[in-house]
N, C-alpha and C. Protein backbone atom coordinates (compact mmCIF):
# COMPACT_ATOMS: atom_id res chain seq x y z
N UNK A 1 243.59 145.37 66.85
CA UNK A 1 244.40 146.45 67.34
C UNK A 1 244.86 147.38 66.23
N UNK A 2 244.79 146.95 65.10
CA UNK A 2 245.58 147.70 63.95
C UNK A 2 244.86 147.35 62.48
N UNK A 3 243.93 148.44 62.73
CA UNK A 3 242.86 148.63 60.97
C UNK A 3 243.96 149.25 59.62
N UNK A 4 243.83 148.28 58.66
CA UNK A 4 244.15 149.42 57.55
C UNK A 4 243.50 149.37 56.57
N UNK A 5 242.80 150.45 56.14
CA UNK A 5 242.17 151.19 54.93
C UNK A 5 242.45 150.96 53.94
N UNK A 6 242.29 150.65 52.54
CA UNK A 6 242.77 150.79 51.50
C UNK A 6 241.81 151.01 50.29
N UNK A 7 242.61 152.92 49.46
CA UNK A 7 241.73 153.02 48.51
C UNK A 7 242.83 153.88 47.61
N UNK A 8 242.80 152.42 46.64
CA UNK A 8 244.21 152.91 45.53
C UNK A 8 245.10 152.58 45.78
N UNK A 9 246.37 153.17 45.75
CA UNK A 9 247.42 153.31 46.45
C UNK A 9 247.57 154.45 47.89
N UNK A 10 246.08 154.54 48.04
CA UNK A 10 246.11 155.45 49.79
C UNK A 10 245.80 154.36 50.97
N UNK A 11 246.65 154.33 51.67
CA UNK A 11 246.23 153.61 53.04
C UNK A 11 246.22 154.83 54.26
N UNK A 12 244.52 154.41 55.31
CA UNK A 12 244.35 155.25 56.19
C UNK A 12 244.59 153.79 57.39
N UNK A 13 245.48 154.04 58.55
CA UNK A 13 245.98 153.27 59.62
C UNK A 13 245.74 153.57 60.47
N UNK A 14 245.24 152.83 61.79
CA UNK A 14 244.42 152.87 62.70
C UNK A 14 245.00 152.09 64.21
N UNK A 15 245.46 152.38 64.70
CA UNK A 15 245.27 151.83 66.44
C UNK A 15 244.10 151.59 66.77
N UNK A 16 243.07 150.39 67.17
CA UNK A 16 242.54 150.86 67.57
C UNK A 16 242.09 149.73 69.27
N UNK A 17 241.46 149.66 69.99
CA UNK A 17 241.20 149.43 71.39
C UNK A 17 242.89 149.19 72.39
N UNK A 18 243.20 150.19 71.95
CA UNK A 18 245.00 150.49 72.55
C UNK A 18 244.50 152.12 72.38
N UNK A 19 245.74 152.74 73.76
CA UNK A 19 245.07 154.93 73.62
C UNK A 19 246.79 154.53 73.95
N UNK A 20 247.87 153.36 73.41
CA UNK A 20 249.08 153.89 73.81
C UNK A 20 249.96 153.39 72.44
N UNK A 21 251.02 153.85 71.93
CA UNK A 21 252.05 153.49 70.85
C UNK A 21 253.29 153.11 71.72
N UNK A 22 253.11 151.96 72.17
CA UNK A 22 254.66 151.86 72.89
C UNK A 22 255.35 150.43 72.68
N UNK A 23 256.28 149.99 73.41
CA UNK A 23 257.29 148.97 73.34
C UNK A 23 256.02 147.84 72.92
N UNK A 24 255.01 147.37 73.51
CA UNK A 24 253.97 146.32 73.67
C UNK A 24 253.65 145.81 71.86
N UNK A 25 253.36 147.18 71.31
CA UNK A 25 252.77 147.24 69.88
C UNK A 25 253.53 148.12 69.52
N UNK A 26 254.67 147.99 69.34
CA UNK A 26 255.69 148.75 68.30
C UNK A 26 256.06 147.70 67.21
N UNK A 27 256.57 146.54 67.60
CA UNK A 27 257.11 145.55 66.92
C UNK A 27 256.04 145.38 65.67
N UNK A 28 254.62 145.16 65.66
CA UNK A 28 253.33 144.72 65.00
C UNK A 28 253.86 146.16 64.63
N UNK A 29 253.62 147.49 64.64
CA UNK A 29 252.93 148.73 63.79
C UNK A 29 254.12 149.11 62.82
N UNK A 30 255.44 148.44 63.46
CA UNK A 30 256.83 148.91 62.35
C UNK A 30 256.30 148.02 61.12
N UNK A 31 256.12 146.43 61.46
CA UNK A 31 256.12 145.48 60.03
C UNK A 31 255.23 145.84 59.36
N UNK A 32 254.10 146.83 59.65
CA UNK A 32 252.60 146.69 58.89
C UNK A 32 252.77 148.18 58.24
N UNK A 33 253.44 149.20 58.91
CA UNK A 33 253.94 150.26 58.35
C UNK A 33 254.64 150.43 57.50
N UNK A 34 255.80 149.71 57.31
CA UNK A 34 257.16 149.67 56.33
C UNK A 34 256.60 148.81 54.92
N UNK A 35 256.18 148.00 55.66
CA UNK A 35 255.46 146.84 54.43
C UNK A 35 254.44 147.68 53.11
N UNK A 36 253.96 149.12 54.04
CA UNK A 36 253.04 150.06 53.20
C UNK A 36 253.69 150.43 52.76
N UNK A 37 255.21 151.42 52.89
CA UNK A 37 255.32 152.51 52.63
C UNK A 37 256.50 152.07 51.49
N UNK A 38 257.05 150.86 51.81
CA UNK A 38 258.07 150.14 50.74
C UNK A 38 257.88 150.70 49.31
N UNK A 39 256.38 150.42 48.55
CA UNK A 39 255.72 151.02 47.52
C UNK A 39 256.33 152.45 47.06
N UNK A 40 256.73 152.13 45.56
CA UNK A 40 256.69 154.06 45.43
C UNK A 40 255.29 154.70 44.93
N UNK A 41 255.26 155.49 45.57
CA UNK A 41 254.24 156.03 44.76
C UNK A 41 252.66 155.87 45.77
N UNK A 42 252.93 155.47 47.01
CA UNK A 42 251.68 155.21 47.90
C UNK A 42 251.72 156.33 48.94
N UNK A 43 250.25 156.32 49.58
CA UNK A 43 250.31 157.36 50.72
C UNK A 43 249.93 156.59 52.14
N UNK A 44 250.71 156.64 52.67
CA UNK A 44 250.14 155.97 54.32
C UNK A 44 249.31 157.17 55.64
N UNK A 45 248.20 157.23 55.62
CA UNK A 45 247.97 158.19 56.88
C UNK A 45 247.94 157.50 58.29
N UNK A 46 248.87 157.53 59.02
CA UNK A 46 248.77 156.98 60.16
C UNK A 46 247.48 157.92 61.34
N UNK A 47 246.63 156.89 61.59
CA UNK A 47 245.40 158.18 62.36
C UNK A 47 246.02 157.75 64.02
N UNK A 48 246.43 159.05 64.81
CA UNK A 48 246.86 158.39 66.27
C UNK A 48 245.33 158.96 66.84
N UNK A 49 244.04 159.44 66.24
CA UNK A 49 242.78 159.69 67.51
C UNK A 49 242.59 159.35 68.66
N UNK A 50 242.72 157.95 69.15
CA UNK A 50 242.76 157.56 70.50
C UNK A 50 243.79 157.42 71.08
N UNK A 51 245.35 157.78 70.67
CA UNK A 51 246.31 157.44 71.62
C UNK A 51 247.04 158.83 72.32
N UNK A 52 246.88 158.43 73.17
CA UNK A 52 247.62 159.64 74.84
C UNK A 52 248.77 159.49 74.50
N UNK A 53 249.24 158.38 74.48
CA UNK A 53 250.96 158.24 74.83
C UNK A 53 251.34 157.74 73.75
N UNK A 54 252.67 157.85 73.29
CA UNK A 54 253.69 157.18 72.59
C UNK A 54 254.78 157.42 73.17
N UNK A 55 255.96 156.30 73.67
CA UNK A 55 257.09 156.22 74.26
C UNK A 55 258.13 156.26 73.55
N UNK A 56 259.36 155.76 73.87
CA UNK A 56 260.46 156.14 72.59
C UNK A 56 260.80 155.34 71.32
N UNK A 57 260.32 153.92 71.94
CA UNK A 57 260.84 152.61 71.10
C UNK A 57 259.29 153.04 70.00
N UNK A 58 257.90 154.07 70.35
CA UNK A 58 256.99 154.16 69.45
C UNK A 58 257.98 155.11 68.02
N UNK A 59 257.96 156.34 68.59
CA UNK A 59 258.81 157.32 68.23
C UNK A 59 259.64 156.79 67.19
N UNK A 60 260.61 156.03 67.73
CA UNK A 60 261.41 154.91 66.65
C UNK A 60 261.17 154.98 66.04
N UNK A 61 259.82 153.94 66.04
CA UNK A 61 258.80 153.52 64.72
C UNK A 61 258.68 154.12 63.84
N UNK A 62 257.68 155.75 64.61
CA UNK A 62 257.35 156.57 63.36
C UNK A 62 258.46 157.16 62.59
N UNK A 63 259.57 157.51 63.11
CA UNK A 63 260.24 157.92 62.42
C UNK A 63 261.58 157.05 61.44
N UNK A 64 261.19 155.87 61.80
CA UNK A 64 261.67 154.82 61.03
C UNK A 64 260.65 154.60 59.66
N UNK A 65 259.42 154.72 59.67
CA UNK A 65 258.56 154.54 58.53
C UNK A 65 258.88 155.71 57.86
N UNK A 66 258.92 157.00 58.62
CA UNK A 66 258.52 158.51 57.67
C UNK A 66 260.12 158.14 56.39
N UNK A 67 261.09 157.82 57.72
CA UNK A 67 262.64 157.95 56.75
C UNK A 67 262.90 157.06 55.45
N UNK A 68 262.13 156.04 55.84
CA UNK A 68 261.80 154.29 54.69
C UNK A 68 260.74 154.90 53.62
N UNK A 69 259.80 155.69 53.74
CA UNK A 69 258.54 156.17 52.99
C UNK A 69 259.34 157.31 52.02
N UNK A 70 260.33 158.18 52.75
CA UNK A 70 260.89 159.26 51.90
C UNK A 70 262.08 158.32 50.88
N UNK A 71 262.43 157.38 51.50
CA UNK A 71 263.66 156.64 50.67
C UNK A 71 263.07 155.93 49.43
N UNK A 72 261.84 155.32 49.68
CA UNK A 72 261.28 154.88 48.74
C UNK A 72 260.21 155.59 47.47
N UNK A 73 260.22 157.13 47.89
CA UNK A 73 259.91 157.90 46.94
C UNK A 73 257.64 157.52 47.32
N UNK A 74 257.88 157.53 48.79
CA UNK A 74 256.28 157.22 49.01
C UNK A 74 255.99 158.35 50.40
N UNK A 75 255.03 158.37 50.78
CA UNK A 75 254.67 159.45 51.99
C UNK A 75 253.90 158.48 53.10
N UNK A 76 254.24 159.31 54.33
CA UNK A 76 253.86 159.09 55.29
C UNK A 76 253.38 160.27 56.01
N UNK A 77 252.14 160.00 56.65
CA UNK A 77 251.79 161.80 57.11
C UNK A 77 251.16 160.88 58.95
N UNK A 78 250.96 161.68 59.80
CA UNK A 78 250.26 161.44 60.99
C UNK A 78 249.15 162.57 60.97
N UNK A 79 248.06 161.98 60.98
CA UNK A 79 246.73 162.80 61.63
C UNK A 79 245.91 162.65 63.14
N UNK A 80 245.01 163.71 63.62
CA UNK A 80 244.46 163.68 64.58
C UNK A 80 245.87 162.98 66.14
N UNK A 81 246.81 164.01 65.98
CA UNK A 81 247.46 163.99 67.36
C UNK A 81 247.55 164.99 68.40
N UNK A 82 246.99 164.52 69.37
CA UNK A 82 246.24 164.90 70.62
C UNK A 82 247.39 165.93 71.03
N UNK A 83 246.94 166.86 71.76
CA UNK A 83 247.99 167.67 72.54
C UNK A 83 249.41 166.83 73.31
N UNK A 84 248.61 165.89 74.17
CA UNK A 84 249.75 165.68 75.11
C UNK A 84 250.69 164.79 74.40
N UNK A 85 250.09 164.00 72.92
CA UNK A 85 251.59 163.45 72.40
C UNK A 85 252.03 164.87 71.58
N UNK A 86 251.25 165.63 70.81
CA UNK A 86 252.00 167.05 70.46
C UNK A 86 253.09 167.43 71.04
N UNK A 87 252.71 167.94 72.40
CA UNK A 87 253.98 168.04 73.37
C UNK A 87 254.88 167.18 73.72
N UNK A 88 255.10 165.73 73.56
CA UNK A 88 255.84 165.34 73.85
C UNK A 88 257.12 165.68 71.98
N UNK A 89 256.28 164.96 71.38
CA UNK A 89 256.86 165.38 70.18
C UNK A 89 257.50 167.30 70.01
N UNK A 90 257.49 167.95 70.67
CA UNK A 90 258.20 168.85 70.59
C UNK A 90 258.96 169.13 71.86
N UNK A 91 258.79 168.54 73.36
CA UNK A 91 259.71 168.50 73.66
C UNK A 91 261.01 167.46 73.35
N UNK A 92 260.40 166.08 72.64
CA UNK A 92 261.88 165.26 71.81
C UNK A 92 262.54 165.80 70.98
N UNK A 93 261.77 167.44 70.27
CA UNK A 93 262.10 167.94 69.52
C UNK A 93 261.97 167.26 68.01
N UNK A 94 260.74 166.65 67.66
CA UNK A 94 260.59 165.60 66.73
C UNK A 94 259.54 165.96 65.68
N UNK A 95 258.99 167.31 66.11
CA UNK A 95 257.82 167.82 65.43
C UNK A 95 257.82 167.82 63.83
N UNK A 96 258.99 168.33 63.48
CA UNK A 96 259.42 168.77 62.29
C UNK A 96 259.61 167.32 61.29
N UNK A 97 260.45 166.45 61.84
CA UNK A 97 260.41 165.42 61.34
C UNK A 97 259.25 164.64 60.86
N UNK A 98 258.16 164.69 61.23
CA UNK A 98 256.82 164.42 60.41
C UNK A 98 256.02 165.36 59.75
N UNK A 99 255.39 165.00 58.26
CA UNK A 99 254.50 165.25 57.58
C UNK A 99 252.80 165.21 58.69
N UNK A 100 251.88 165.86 58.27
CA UNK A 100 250.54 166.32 58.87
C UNK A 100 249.84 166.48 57.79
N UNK A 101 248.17 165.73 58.21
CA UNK A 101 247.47 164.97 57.28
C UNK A 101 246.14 165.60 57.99
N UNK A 102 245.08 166.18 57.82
CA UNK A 102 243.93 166.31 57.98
C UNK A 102 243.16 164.95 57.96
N UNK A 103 242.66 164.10 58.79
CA UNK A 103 241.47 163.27 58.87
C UNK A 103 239.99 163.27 58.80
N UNK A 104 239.47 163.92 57.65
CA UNK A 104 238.29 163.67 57.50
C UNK A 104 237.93 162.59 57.41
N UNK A 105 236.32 162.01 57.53
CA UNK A 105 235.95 161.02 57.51
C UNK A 105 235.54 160.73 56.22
N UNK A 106 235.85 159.51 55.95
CA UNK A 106 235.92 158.96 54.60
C UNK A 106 235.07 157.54 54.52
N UNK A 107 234.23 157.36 53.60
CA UNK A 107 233.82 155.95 53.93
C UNK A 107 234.75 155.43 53.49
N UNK A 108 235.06 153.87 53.90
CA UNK A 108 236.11 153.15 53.58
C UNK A 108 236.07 151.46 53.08
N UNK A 109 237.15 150.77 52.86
CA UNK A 109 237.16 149.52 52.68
C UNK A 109 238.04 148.98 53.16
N UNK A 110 237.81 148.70 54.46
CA UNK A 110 238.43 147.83 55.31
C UNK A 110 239.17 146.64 54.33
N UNK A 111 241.02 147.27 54.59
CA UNK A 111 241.76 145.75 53.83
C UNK A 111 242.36 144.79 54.63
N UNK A 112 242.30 145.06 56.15
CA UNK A 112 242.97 144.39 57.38
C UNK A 112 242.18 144.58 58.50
N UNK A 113 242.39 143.87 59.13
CA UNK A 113 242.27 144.17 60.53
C UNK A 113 243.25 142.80 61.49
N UNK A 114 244.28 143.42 62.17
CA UNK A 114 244.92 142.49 63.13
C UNK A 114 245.01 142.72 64.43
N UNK A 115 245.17 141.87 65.14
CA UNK A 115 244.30 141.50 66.74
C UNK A 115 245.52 141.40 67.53
């Protein structure tokens, strides 16, 4: 359910056979997120490509990592988010509060994968 990338101190993060960020897999994406961003000096790209929805307890999340990533002098960015979470994120009025990351494709080296 949850790939992470690692090259250097860059991690690219992944949802993947889930299209939702909510209460179910919030608990798993906060510990595996914070645990990245703790680091000074690292970059986390969270990729949302396949997810439609994120609910509030997701929301949380992200903006619990972005605030932990800026405290710790590390970044957090979100790439590839779909219109309809776009819009939700600006009607929560939440847009601003995240960094934006271009996702090109990168070959990679798979450092996780959890189920």
């Amino acid at each position: 359910m949850l790939k992470i990338a690692k090259e250097d101190h860059h991690y690219r993060v992944e949802l993947f056979q889930v299209n939702r960020l909510n209460t179910l897999f919030s608990d798993l994406v906060r510990e595996q997120l914070l645990e990245l961003v703790e680091e000074p000096g690292t970059s986390v790209i969270f990729n949302l490509k396949d997810i439609q929805f994120i609910d509030s307890t997701g929301f949380d999340v992200l903006q619990e990592v972005a605030e932990r990533a800026r405290a710790a002098g590390s970044r957090f960015k979100l790439c590839n988010v779909n219109e309809d979470v776009r819009e939700l994120l600006i009607l929560m009025e939440l847009e601003e509060r995240f960094e934006y990351a271009s996702c090109a494709h990168i070959p990679e080296r798979i450092l996780q994968v959890l189920d």
